[in-house]
N, C-alpha and C. Protein backbone atom coordinates (compact mmCIF):
# COMPACT_ATOMS: atom_id res chain seq x y z
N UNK A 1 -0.61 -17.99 -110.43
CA UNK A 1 0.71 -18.53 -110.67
C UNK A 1 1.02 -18.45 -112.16
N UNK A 2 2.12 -17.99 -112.71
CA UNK A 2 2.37 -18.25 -113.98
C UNK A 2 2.82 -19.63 -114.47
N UNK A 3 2.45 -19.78 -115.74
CA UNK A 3 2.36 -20.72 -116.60
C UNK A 3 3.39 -20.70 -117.79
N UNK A 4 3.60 -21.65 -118.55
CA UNK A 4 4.21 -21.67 -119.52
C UNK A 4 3.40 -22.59 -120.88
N UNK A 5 3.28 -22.21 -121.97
CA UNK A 5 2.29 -23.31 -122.85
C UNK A 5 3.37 -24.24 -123.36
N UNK A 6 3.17 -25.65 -123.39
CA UNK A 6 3.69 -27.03 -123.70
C UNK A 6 3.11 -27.54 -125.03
N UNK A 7 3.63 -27.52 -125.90
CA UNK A 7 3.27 -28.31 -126.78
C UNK A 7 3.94 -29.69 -127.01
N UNK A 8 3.63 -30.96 -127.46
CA UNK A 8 3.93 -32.26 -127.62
C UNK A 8 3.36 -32.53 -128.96
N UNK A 9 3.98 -32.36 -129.74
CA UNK A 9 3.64 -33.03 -131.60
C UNK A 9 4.67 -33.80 -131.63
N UNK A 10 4.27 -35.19 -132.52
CA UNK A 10 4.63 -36.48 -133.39
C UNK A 10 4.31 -36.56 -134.61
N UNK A 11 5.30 -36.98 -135.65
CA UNK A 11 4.78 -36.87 -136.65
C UNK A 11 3.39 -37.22 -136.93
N UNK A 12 2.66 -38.23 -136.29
CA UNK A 12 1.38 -38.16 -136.40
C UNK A 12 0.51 -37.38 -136.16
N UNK A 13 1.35 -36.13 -135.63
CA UNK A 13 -0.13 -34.68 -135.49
C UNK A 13 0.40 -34.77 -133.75
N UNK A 14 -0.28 -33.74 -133.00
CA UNK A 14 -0.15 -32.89 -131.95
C UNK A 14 -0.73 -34.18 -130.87
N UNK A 15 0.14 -34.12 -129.38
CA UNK A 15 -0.52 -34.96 -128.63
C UNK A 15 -0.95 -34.36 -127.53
N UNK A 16 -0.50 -33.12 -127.09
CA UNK A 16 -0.60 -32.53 -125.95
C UNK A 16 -0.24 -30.86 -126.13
N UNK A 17 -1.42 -29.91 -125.83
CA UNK A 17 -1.00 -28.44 -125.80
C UNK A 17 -1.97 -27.61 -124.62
N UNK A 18 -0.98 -27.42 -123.82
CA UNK A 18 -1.82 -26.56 -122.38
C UNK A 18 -0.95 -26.00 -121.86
N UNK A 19 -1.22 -25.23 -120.93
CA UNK A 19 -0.31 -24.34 -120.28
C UNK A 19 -0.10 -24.78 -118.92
N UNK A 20 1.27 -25.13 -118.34
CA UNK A 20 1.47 -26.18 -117.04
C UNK A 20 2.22 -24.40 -116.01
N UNK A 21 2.45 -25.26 -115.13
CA UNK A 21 3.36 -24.40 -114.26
C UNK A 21 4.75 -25.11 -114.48
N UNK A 22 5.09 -25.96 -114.56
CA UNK A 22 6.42 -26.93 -114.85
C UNK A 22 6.65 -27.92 -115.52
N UNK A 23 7.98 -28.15 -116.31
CA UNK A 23 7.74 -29.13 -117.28
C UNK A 23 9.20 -29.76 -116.52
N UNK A 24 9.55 -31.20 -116.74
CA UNK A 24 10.27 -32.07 -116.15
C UNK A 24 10.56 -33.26 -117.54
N UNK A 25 11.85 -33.58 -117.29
CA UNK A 25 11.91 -34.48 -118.15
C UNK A 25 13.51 -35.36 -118.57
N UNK A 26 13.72 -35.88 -119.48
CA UNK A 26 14.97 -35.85 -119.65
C UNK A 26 15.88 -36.10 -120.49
N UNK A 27 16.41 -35.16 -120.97
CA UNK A 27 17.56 -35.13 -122.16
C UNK A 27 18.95 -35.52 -121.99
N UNK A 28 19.21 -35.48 -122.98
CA UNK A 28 20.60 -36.77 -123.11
C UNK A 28 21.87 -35.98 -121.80
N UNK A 29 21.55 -34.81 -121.98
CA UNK A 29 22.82 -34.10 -120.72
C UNK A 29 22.08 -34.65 -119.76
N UNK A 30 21.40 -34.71 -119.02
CA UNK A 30 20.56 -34.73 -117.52
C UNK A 30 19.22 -34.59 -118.10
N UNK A 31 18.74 -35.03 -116.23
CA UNK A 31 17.15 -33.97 -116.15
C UNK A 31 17.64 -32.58 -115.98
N UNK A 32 15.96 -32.18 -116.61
CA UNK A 32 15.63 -30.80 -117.05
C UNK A 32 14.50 -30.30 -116.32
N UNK A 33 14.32 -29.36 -115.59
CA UNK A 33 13.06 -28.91 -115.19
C UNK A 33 12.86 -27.47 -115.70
N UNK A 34 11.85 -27.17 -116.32
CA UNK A 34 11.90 -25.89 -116.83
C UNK A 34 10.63 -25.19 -116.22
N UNK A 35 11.13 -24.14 -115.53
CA UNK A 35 9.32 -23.05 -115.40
C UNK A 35 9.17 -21.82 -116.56
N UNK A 36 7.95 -21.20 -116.17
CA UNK A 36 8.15 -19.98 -117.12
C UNK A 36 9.32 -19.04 -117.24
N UNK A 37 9.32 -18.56 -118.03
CA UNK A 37 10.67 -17.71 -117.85
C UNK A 37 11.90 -18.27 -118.51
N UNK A 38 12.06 -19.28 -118.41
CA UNK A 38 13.89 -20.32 -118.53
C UNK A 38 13.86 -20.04 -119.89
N UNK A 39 15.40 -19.87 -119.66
CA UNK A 39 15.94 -19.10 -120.81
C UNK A 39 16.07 -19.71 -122.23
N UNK A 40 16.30 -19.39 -123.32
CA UNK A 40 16.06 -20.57 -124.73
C UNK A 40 16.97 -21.56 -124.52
N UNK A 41 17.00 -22.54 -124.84
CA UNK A 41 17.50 -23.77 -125.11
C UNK A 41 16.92 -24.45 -125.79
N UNK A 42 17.64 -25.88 -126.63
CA UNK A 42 17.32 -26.36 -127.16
C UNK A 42 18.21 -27.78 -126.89
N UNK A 43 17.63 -28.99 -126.31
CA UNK A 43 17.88 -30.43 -126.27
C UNK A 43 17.49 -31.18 -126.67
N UNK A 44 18.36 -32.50 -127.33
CA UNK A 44 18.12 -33.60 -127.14
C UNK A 44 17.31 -34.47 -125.94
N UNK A 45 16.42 -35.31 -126.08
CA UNK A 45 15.69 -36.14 -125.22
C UNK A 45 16.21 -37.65 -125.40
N UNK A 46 16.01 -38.29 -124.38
CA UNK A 46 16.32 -39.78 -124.18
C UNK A 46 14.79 -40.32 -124.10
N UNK A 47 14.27 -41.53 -124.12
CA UNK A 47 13.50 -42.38 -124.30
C UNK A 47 12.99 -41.61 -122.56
N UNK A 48 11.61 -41.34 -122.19
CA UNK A 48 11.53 -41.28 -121.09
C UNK A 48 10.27 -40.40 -120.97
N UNK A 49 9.92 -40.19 -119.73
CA UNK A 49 8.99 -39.38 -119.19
C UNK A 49 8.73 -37.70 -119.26
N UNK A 50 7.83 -37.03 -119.30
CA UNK A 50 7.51 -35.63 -119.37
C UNK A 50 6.37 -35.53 -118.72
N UNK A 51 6.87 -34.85 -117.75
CA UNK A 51 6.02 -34.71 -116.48
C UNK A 51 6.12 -33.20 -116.32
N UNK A 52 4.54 -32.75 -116.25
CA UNK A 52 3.70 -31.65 -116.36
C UNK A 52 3.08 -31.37 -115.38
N UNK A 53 3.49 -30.00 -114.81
CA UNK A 53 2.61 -29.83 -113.40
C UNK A 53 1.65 -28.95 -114.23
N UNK A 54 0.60 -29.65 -113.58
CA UNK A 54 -0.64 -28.69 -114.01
C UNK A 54 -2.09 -28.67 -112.68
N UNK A 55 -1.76 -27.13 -112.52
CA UNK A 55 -3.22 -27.01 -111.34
C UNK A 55 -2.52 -27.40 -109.99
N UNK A 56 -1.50 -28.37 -110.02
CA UNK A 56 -0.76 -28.41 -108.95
C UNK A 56 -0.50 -29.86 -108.56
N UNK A 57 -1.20 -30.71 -109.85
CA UNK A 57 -1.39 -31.98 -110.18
C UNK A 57 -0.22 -32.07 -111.71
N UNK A 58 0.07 -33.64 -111.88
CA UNK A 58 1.18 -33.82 -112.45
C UNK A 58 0.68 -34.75 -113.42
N UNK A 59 0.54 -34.47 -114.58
CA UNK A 59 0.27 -35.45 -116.24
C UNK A 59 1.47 -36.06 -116.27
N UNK A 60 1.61 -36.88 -117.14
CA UNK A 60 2.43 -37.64 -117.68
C UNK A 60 2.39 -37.97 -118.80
N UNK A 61 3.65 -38.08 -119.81
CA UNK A 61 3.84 -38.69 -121.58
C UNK A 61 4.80 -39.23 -121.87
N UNK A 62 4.74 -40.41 -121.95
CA UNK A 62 5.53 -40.74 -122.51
C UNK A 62 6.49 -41.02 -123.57
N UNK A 63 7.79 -40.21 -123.42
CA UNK A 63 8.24 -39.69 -125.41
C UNK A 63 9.30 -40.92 -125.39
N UNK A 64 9.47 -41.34 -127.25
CA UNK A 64 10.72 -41.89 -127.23
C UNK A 64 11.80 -41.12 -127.86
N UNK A 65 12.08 -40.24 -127.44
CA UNK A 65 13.27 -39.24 -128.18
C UNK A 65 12.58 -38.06 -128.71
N UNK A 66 13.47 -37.52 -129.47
CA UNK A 66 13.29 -36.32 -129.92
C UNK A 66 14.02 -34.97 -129.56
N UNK A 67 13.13 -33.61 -129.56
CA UNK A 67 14.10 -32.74 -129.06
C UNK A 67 13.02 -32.03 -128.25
N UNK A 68 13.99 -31.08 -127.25
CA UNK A 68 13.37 -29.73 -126.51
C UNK A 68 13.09 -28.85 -127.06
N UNK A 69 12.52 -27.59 -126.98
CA UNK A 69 12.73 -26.16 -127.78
C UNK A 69 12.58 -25.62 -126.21
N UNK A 70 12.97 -24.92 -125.03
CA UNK A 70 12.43 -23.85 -124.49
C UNK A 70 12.46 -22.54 -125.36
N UNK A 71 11.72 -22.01 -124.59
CA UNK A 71 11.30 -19.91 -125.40
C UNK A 71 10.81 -19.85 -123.72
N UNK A 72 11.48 -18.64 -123.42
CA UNK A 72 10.59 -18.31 -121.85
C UNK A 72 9.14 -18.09 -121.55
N UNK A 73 8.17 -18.21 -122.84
CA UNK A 73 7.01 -18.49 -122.57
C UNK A 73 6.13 -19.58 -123.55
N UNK A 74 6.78 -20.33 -123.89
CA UNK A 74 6.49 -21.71 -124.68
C UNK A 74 7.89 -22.84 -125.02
N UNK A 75 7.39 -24.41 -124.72
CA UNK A 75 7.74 -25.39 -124.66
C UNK A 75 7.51 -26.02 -125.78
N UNK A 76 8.11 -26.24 -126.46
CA UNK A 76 7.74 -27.51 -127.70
C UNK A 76 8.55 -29.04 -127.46
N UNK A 77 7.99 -29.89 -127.46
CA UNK A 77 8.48 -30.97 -127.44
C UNK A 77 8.48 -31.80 -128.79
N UNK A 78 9.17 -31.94 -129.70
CA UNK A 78 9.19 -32.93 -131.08
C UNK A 78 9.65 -34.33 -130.92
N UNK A 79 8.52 -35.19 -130.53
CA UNK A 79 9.03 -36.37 -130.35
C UNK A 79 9.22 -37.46 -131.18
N UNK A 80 9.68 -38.52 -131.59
CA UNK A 80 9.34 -39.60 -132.62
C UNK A 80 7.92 -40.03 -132.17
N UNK A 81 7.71 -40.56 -130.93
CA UNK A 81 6.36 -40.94 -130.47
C UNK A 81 6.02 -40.85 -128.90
N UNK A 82 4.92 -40.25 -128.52
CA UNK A 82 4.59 -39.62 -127.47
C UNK A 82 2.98 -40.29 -127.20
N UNK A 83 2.92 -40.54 -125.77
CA UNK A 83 1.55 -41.18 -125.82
C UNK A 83 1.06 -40.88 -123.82
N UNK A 84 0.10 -40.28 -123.79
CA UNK A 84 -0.49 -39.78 -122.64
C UNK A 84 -0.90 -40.85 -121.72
N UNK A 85 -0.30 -40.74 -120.54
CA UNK A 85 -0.41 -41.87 -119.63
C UNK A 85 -1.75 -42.61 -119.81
N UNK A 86 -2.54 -41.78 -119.90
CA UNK A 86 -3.97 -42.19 -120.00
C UNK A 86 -4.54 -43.15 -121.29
N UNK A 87 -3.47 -42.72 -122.03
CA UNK A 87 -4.26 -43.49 -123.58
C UNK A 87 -2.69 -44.33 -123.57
N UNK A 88 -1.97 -44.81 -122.86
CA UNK A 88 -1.23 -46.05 -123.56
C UNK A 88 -2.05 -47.65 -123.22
N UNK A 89 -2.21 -48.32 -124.28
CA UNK A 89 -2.73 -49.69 -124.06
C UNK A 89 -1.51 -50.48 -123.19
N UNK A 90 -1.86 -51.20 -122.06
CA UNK A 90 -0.89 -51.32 -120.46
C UNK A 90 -0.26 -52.96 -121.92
N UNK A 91 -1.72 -54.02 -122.08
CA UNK A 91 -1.28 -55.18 -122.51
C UNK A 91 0.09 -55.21 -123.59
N UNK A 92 -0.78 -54.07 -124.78
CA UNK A 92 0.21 -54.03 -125.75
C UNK A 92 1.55 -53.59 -125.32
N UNK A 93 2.00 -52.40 -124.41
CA UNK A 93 3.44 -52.40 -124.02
C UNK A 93 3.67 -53.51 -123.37
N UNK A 94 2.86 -54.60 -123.01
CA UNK A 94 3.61 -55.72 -122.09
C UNK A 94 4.39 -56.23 -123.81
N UNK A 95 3.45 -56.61 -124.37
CA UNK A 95 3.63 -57.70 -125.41
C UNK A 95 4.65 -57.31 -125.88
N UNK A 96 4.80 -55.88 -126.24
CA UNK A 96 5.98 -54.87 -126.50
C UNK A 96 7.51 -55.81 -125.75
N UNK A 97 7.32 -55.37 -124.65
CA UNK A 97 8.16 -55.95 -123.77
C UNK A 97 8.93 -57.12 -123.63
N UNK A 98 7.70 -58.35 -123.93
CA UNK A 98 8.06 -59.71 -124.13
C UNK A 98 8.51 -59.85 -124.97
N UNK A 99 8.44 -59.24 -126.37
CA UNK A 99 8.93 -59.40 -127.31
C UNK A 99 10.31 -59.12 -127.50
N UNK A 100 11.10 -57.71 -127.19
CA UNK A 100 11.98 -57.06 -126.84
C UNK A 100 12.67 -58.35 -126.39
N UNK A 101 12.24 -58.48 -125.20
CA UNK A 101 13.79 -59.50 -124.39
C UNK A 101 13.74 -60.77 -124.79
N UNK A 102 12.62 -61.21 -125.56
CA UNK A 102 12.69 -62.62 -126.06
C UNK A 102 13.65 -62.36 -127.34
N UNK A 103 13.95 -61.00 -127.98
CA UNK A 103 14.74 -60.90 -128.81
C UNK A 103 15.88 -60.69 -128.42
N UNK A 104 15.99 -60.14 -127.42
CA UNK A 104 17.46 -59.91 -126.63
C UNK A 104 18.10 -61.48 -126.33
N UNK A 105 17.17 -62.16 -125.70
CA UNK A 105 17.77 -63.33 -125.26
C UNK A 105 18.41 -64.15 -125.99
N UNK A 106 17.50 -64.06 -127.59
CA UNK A 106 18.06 -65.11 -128.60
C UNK A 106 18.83 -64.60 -129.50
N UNK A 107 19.62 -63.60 -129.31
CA UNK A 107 20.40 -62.38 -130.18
C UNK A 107 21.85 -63.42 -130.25
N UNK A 108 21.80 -64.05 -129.78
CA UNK A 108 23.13 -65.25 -129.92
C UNK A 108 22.84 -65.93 -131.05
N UNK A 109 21.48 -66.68 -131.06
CA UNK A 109 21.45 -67.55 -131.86
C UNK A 109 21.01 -66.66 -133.17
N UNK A 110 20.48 -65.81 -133.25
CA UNK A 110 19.85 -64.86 -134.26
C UNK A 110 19.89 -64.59 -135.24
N UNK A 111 21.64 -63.63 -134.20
CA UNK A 111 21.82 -62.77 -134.97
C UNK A 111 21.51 -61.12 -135.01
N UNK A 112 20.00 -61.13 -134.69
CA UNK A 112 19.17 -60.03 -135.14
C UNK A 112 19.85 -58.72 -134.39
N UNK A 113 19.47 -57.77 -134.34
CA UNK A 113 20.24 -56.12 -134.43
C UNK A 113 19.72 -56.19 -133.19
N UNK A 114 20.47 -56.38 -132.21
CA UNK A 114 20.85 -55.72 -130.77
C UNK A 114 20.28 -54.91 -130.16
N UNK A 115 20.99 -53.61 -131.10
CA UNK A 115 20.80 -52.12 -130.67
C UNK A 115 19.19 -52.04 -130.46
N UNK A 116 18.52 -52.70 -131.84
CA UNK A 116 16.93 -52.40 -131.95
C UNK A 116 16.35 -52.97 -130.83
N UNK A 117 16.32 -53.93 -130.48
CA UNK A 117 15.48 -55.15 -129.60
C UNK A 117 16.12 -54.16 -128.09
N UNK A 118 16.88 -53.85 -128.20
CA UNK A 118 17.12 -53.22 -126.59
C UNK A 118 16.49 -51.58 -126.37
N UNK A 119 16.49 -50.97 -127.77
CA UNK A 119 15.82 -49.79 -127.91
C UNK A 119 14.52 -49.99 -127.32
N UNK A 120 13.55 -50.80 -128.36
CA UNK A 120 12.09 -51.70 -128.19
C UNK A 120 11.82 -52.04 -126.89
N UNK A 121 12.81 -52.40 -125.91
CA UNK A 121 13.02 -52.94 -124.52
C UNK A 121 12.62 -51.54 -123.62
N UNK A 122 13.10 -50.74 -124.12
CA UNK A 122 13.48 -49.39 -123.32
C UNK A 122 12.24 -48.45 -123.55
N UNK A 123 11.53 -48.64 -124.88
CA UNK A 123 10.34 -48.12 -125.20
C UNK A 123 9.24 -48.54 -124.44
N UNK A 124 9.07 -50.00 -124.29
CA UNK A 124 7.92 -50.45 -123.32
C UNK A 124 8.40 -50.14 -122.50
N UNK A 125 9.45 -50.72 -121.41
CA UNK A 125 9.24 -50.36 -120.34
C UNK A 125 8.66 -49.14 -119.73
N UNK A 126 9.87 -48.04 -120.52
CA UNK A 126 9.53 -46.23 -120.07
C UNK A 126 7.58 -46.24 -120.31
N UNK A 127 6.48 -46.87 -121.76
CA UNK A 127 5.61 -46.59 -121.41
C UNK A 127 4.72 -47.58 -120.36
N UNK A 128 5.14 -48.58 -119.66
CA UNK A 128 4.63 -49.01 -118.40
C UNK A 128 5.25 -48.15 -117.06
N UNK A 129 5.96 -47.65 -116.88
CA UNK A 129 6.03 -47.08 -116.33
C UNK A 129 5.53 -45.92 -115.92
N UNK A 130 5.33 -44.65 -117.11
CA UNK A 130 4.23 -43.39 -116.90
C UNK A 130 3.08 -43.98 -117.06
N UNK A 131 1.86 -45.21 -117.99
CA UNK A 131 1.01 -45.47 -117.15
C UNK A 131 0.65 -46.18 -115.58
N UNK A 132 1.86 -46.30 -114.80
CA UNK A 132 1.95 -47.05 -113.85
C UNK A 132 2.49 -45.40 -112.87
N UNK A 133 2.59 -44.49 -113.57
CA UNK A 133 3.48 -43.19 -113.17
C UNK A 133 4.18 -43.50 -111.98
N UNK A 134 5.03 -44.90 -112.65
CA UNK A 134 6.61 -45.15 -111.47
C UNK A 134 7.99 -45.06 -112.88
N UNK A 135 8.65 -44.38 -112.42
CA UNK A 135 9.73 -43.79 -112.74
C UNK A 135 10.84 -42.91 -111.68
């Protein structure tokens, strides 16, 4: 079966590079599914999942933004931060979490920036979710 190679770098250095049969995911127009071959493009990503068929089995990463690159035989993904189902700590995105809506909730009395605390909201959840790989 042909393949396509995936790369996943964060500014902290590279998180993921192999060659899948399909990459899945989703940018600010829609989901995206790309196989080998698909033609260049280049997107925007939303806070969310990247799901990798590989062997015929499906990885998971969780990105918070960034962009696409397709090339019909390589994938780059540039994310702000990307973390492999396998290596996200489950507690710390809770705490993530609690924190988020305990800031949301008191954004009356606050004050504090909205936009952020609901971003932060949207970050844990999306990574409980690919280690929970429900999405």
């Amino acid at each position: 079966m042909k393949t396509i190679n995936v790369s996943v770098v964060t500014p902290d250095g590279p998180v993921y590079d192999s060659d899948v049969e399909m990459v899945s995911t989703k940018a600010q127009s829609g989901e995206l599914g790309v196989l080998p071959g698909h033609i260049p493009m280049v997107a925007p990503l939303e806070i969310g999942a990247v799901r990798l068929k590989k062997d015929g089995k499906w990885e998971f990463i969780a990105v918070s933004g960034g962009f696409l690159e397709v090339r019909p035989d390589q994938v780059t993904i540039l994310a702000q931060s990307a973390e492999k189902s396998s290596d996200i700590d489950v507690e710390r995105a809770q705490r993530a979490r609690e924190r988020a809506e305990q800031r949301l909730h008191d954004h009356k009395l606050d004050h504090i920036d909205f936009k952020r605390a609901e971003l932060a909201l949207q970050r844990a959840i999306n990574r409980l979710a690919v280690s929970e790989r429900k999405f």
